[in-house]
C-alpha atoms as a PDB file:
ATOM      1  CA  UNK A   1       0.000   0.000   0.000  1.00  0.00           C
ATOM      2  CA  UNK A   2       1.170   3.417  -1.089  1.00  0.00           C
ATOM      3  CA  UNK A   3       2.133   5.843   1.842  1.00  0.00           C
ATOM      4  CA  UNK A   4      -0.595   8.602   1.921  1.00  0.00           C
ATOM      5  CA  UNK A   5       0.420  11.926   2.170  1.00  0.00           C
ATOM      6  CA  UNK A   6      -1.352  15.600   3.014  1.00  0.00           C
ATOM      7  CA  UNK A   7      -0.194  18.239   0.486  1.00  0.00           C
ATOM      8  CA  UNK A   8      -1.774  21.887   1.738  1.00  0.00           C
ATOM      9  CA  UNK A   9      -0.632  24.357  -1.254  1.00  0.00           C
ATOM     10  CA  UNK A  10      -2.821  27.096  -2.073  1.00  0.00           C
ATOM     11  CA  UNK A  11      -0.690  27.738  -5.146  1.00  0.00           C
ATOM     12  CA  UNK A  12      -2.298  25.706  -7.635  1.00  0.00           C
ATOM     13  CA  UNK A  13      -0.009  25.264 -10.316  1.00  0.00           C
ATOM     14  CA  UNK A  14       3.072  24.401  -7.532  1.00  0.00           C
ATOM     15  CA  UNK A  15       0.380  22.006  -5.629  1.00  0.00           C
ATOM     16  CA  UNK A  16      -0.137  20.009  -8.905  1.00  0.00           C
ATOM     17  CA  UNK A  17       3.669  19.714 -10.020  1.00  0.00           C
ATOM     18  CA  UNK A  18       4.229  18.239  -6.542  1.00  0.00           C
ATOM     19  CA  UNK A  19       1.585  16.607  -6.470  1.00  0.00           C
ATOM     20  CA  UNK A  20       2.678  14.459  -9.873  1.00  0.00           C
ATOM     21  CA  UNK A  21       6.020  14.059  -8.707  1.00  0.00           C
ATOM     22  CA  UNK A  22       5.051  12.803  -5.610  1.00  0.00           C
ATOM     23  CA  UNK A  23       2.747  10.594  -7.164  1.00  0.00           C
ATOM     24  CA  UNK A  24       5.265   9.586 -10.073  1.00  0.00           C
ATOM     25  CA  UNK A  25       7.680   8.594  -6.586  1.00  0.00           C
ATOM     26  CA  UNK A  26       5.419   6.087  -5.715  1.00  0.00           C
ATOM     27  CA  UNK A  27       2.867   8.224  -2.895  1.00  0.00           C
ATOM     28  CA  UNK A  28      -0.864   8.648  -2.504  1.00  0.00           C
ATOM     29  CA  UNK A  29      -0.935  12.891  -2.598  1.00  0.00           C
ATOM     30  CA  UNK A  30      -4.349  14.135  -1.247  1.00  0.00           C
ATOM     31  CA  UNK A  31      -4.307  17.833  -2.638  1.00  0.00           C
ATOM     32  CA  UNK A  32      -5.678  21.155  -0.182  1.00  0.00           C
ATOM     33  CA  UNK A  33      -5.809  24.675  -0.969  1.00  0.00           C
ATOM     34  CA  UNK A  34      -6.688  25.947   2.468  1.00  0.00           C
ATOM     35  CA  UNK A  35      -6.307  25.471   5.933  1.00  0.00           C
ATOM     36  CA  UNK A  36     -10.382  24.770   6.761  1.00  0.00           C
ATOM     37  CA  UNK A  37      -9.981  21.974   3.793  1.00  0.00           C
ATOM     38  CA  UNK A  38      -6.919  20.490   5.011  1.00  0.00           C
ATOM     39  CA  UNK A  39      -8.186  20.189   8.881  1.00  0.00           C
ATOM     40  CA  UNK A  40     -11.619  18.801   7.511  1.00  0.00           C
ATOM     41  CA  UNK A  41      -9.257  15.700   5.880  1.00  0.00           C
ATOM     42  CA  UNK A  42      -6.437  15.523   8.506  1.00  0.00           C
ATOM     43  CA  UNK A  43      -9.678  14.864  11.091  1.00  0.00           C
ATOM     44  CA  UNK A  44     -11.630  12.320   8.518  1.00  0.00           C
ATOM     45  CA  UNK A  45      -8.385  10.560   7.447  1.00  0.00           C
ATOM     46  CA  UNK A  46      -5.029   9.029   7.955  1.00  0.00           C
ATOM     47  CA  UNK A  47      -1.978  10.283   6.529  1.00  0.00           C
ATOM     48  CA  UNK A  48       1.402   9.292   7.015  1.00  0.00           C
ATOM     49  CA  UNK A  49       2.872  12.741   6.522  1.00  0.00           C
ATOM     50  CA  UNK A  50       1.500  16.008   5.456  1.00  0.00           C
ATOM     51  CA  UNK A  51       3.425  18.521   3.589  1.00  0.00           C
ATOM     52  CA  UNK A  52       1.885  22.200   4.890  1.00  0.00           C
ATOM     53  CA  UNK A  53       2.485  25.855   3.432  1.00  0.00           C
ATOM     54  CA  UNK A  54       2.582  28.574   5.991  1.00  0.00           C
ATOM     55  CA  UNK A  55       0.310  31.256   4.353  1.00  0.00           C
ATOM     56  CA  UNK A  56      -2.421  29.816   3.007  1.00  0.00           C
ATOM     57  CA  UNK A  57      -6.259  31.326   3.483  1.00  0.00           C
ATOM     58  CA  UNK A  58      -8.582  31.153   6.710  1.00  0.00           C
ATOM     59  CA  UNK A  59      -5.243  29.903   9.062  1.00  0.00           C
ATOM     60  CA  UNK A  60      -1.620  30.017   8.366  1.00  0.00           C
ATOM     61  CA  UNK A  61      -0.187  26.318   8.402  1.00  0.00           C
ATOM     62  CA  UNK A  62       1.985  27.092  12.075  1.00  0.00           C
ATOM     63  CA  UNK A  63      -1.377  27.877  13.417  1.00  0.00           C
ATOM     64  CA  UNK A  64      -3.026  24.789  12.334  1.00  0.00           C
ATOM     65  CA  UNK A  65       0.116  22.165  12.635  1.00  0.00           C
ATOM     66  CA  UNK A  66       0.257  23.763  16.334  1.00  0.00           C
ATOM     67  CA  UNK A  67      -3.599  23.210  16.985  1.00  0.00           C
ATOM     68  CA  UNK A  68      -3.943  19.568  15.954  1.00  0.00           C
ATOM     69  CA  UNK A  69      -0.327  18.579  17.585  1.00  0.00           C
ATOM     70  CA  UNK A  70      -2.030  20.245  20.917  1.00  0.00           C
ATOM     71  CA  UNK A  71      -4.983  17.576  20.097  1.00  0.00           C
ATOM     72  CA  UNK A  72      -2.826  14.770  20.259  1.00  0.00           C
ATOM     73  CA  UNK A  73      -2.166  13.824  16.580  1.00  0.00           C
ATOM     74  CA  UNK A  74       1.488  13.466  15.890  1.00  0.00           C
ATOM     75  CA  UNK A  75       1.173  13.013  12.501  1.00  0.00           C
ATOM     76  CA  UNK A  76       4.848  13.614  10.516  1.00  0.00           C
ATOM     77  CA  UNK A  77       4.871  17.179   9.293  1.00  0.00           C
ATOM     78  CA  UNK A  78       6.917  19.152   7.052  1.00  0.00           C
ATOM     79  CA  UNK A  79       6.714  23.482   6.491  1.00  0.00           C
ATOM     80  CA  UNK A  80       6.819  24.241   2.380  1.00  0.00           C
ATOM     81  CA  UNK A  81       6.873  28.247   2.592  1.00  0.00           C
ATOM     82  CA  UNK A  82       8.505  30.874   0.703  1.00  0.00           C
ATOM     83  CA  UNK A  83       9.169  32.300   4.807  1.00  0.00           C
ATOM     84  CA  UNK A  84      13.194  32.108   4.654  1.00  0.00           C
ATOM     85  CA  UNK A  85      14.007  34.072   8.585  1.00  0.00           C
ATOM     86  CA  UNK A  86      15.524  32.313  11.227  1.00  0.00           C
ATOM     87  CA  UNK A  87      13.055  33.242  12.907  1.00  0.00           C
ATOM     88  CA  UNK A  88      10.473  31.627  10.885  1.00  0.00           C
ATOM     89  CA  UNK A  89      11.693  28.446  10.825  1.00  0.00           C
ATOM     90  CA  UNK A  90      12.736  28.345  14.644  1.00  0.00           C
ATOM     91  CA  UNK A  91       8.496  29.397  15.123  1.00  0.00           C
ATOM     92  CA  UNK A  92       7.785  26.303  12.627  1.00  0.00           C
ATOM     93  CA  UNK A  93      10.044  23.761  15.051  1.00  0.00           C
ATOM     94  CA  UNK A  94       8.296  25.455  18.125  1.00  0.00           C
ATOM     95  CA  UNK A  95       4.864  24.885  16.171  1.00  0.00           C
ATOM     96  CA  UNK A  96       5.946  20.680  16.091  1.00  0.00           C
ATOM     97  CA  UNK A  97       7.066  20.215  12.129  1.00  0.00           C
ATOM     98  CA  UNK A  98       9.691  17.568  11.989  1.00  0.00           C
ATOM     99  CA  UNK A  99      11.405  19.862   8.894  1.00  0.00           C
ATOM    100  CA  UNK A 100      10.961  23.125   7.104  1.00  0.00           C
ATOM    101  CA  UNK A 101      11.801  23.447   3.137  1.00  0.00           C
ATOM    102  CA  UNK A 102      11.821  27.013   1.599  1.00  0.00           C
ATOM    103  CA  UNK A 103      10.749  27.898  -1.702  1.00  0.00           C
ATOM    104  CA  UNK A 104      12.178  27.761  -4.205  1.00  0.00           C
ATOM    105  CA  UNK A 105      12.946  24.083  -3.854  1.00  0.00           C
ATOM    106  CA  UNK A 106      14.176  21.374  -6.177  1.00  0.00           C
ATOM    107  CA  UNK A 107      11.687  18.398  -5.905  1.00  0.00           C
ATOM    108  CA  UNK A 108      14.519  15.993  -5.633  1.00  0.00           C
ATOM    109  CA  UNK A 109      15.327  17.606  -2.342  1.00  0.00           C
ATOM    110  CA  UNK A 110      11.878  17.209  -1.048  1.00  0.00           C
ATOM    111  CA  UNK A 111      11.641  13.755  -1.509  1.00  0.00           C
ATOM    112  CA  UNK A 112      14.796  13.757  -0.252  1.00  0.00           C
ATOM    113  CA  UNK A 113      13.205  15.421   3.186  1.00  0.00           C
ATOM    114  CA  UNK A 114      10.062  13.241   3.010  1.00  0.00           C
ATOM    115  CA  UNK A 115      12.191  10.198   2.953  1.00  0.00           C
ATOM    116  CA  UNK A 116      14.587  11.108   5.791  1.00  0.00           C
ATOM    117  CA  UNK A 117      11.138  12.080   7.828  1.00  0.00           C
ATOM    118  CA  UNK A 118       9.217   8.894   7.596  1.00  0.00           C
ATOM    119  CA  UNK A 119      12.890   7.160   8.263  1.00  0.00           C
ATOM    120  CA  UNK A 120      13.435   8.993  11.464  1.00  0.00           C
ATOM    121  CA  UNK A 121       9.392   8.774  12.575  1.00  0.00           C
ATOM    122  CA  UNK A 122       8.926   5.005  11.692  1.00  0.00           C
ATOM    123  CA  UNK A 123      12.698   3.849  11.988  1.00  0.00           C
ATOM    124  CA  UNK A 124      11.177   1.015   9.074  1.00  0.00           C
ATOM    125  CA  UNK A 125       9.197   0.815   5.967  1.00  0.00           C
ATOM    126  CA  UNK A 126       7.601  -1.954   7.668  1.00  0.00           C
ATOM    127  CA  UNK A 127       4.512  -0.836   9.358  1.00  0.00           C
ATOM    128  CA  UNK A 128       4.321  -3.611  11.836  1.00  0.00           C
ATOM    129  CA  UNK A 129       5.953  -5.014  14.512  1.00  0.00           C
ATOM    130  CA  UNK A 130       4.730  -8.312  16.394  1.00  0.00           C
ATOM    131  CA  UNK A 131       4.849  -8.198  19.827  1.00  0.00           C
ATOM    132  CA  UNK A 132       3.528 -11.495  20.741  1.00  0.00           C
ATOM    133  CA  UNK A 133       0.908 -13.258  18.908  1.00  0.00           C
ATOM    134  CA  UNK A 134      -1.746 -12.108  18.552  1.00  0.00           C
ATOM    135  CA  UNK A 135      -0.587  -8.620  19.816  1.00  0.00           C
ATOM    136  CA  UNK A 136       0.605  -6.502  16.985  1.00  0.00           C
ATOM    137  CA  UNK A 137       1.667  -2.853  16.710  1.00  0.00           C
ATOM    138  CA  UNK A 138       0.940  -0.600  13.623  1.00  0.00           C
ATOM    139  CA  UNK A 139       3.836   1.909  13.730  1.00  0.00           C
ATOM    140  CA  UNK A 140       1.974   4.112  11.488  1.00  0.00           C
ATOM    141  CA  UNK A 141      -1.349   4.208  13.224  1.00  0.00           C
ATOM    142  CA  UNK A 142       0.336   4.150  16.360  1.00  0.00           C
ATOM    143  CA  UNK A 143      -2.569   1.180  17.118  1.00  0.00           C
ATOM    144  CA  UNK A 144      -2.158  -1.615  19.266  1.00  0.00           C
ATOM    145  CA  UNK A 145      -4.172  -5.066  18.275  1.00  0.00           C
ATOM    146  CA  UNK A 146      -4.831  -8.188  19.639  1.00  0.00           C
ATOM    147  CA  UNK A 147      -5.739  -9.947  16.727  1.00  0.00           C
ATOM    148  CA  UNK A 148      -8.283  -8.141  14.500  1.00  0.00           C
ATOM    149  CA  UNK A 149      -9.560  -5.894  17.629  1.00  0.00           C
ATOM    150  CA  UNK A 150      -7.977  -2.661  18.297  1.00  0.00           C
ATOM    151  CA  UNK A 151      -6.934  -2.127  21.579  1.00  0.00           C
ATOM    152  CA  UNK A 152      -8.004   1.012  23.153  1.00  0.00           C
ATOM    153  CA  UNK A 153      -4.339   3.712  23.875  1.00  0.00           C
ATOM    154  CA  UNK A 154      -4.426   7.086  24.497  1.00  0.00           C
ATOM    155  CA  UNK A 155      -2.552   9.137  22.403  1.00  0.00           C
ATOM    156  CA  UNK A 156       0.787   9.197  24.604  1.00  0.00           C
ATOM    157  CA  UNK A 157       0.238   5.552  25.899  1.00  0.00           C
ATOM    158  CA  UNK A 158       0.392   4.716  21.535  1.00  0.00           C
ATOM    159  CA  UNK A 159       2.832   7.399  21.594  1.00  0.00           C
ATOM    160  CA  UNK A 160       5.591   5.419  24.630  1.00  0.00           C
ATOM    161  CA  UNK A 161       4.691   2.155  23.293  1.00  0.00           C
ATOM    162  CA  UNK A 162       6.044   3.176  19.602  1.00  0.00           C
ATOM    163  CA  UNK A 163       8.954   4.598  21.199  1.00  0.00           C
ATOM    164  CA  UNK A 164       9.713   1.495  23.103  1.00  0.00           C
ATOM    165  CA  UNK A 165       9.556  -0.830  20.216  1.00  0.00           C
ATOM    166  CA  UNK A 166      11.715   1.330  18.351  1.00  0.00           C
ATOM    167  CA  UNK A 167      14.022   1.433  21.099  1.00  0.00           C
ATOM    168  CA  UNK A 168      13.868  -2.251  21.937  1.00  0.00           C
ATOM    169  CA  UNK A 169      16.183  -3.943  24.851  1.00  0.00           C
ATOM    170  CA  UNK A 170      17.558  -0.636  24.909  1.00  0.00           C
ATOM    171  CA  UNK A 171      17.263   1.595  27.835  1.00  0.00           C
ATOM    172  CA  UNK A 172      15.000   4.602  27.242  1.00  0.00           C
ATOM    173  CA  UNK A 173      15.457   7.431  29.368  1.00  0.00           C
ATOM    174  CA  UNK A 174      13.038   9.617  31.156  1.00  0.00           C
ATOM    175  CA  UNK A 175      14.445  12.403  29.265  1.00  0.00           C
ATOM    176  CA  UNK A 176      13.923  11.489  25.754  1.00  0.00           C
ATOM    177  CA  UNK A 177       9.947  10.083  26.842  1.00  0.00           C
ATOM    178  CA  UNK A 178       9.367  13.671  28.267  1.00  0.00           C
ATOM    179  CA  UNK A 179      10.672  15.051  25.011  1.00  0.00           C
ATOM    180  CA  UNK A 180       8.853  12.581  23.250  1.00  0.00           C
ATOM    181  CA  UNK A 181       4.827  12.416  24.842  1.00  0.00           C
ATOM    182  CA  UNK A 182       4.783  16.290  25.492  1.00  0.00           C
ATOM    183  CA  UNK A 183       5.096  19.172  23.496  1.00  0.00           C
ATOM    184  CA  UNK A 184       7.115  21.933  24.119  1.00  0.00           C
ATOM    185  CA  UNK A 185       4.394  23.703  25.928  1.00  0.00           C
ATOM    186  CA  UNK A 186       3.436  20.687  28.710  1.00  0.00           C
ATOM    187  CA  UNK A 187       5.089  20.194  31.288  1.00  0.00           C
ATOM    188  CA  UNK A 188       6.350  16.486  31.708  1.00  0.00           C
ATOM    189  CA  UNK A 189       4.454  14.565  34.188  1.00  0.00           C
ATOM    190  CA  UNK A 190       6.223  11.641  35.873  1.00  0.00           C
ATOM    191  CA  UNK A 191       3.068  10.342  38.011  1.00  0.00           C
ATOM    192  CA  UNK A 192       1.165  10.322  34.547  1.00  0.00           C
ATOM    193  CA  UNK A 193       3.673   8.495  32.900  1.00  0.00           C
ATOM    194  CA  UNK A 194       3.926   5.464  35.190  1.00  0.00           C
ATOM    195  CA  UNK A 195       0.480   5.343  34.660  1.00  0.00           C
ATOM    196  CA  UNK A 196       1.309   4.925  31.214  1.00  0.00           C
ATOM    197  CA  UNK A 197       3.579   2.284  31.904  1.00  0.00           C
ATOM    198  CA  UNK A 198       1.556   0.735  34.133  1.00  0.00           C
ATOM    199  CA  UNK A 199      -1.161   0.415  31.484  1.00  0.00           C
ATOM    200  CA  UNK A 200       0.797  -0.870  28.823  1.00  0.00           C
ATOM    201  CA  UNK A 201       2.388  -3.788  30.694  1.00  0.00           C
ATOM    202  CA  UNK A 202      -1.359  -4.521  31.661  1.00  0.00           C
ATOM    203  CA  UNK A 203      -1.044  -5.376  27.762  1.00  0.00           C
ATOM    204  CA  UNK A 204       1.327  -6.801  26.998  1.00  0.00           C
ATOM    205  CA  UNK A 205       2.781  -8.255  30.640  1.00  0.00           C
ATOM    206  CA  UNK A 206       4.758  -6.870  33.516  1.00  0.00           C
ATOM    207  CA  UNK A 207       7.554  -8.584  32.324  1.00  0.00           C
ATOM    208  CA  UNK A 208       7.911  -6.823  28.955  1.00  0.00           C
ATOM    209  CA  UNK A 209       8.606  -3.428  30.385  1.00  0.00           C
ATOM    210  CA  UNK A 210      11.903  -3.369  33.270  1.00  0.00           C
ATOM    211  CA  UNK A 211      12.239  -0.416  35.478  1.00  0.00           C
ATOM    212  CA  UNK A 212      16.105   1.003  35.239  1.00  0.00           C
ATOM    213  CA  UNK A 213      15.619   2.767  38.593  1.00  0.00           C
ATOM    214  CA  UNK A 214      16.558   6.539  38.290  1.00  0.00           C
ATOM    215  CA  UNK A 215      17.343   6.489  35.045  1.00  0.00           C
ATOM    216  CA  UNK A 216      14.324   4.770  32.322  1.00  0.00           C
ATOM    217  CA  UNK A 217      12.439   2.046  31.341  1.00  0.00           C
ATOM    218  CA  UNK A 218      13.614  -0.534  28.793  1.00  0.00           C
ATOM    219  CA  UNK A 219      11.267  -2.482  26.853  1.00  0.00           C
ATOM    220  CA  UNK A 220      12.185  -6.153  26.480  1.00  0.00           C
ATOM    221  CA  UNK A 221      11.712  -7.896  22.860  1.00  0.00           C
ATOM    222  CA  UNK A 222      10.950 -11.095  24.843  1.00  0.00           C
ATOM    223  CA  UNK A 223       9.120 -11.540  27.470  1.00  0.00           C
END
């Protein structure tokens, strides 16, 4: 299956000449020309990344990247905007992109970007690791399943659980799970996540998830 990607361009002309590249590369390239139709289809559907220019009508793309990251969707996200400060691109970080691309840009180079993005997000182009049959975890959805039944995560418990299977028999620090569950306008919460914790190795067993005291957790590839 093709990965799906969000392209918000109110340029019309530069929306379709990604958009056939993109497409040409191999991707499924949903098109937007504004911010109120690109929330409408990053609510209805899933995407694996979306590609977002800054000024575009009814909401500039910061504004709207920053609004769904606050609503727990931690989609992949890249800035496309003719914006070229330091400033600019420092607010697009702050706003939760994972990179920034100013215009004028070769489309080599943003497939380029794209690539390195989903690399760094997913670690594989495998979407699924198995835990332990039947328990499977879609890195993409960030959904657990026991077989064909989803099992209900909150957003940051999907969130830890993707970050300890990408970090497997490794030891995770407390650190890099702060800077990973909340944004840069939370503050971290240790009592909320050994709830987390606690939740997850009601899934998949205490024994999967060790305690390094002081330090992390570190998720064990077999139980």
């Amino acid at each position: 299956m093709a990965l799906r990607l969000l392209l918000l361009e109110d340029d019309m002309e530069l929306s379709d000449t990604v958009a056939q590249f993109l497409r040409h590369c191999g991707y499924e390239v949903t098109q937007c020309f504004d911010a109120k139709e690109a929330r409408e289809k990053m609510y209805e559907e899933r995407f694996d990344l979306w590609l977002l220019d800054v000024k575009v009508p009814y909401q500039s793309g910061m504004d709207l990247l920053e609004e769904t990251r606050k609503e727990g969707n931690d989609t992949p996200a890249i800035f496309i905007t003719s914006l070229h400060g330091a400033e600019d691109a420092t607010r697009g970080f702050a706003a939760g992109c994972d990179d920034y691309i100013r215009k004028p840009f070769a489309l080599k180079e943003l497939k380029a970007r794209i690539e390195a993005v989903l690399s760094r997000r997913y670690g594989t182009r495998d979407e699924w690791v198995l835990i332990q049959e039947p328990l499977r975890f879609n890195l993409r959805e960030k959904s657990l399943y026991n077989g064909d039944e989803r099992v209900p995560l909150k957003p940051k418990e999907a969130k830890l659980l993707a970050l300890f299977l990408q970090r497997a028999d490794r030891v995770v620090e407390k650190e890099e799970i702060f800077q990973t569950l909340w944004s840069f306008d939370e503050i971290p919460n240790e009592g909320s996540l050994r709830t987390f914790v606690k939740v997850l190795r009601k899934h998949l067993g205490k024994e999967r998830i060790e305690t390094v005291k002081d330090v992390g957790y570190r998720y064990r590839s077999k139980g």
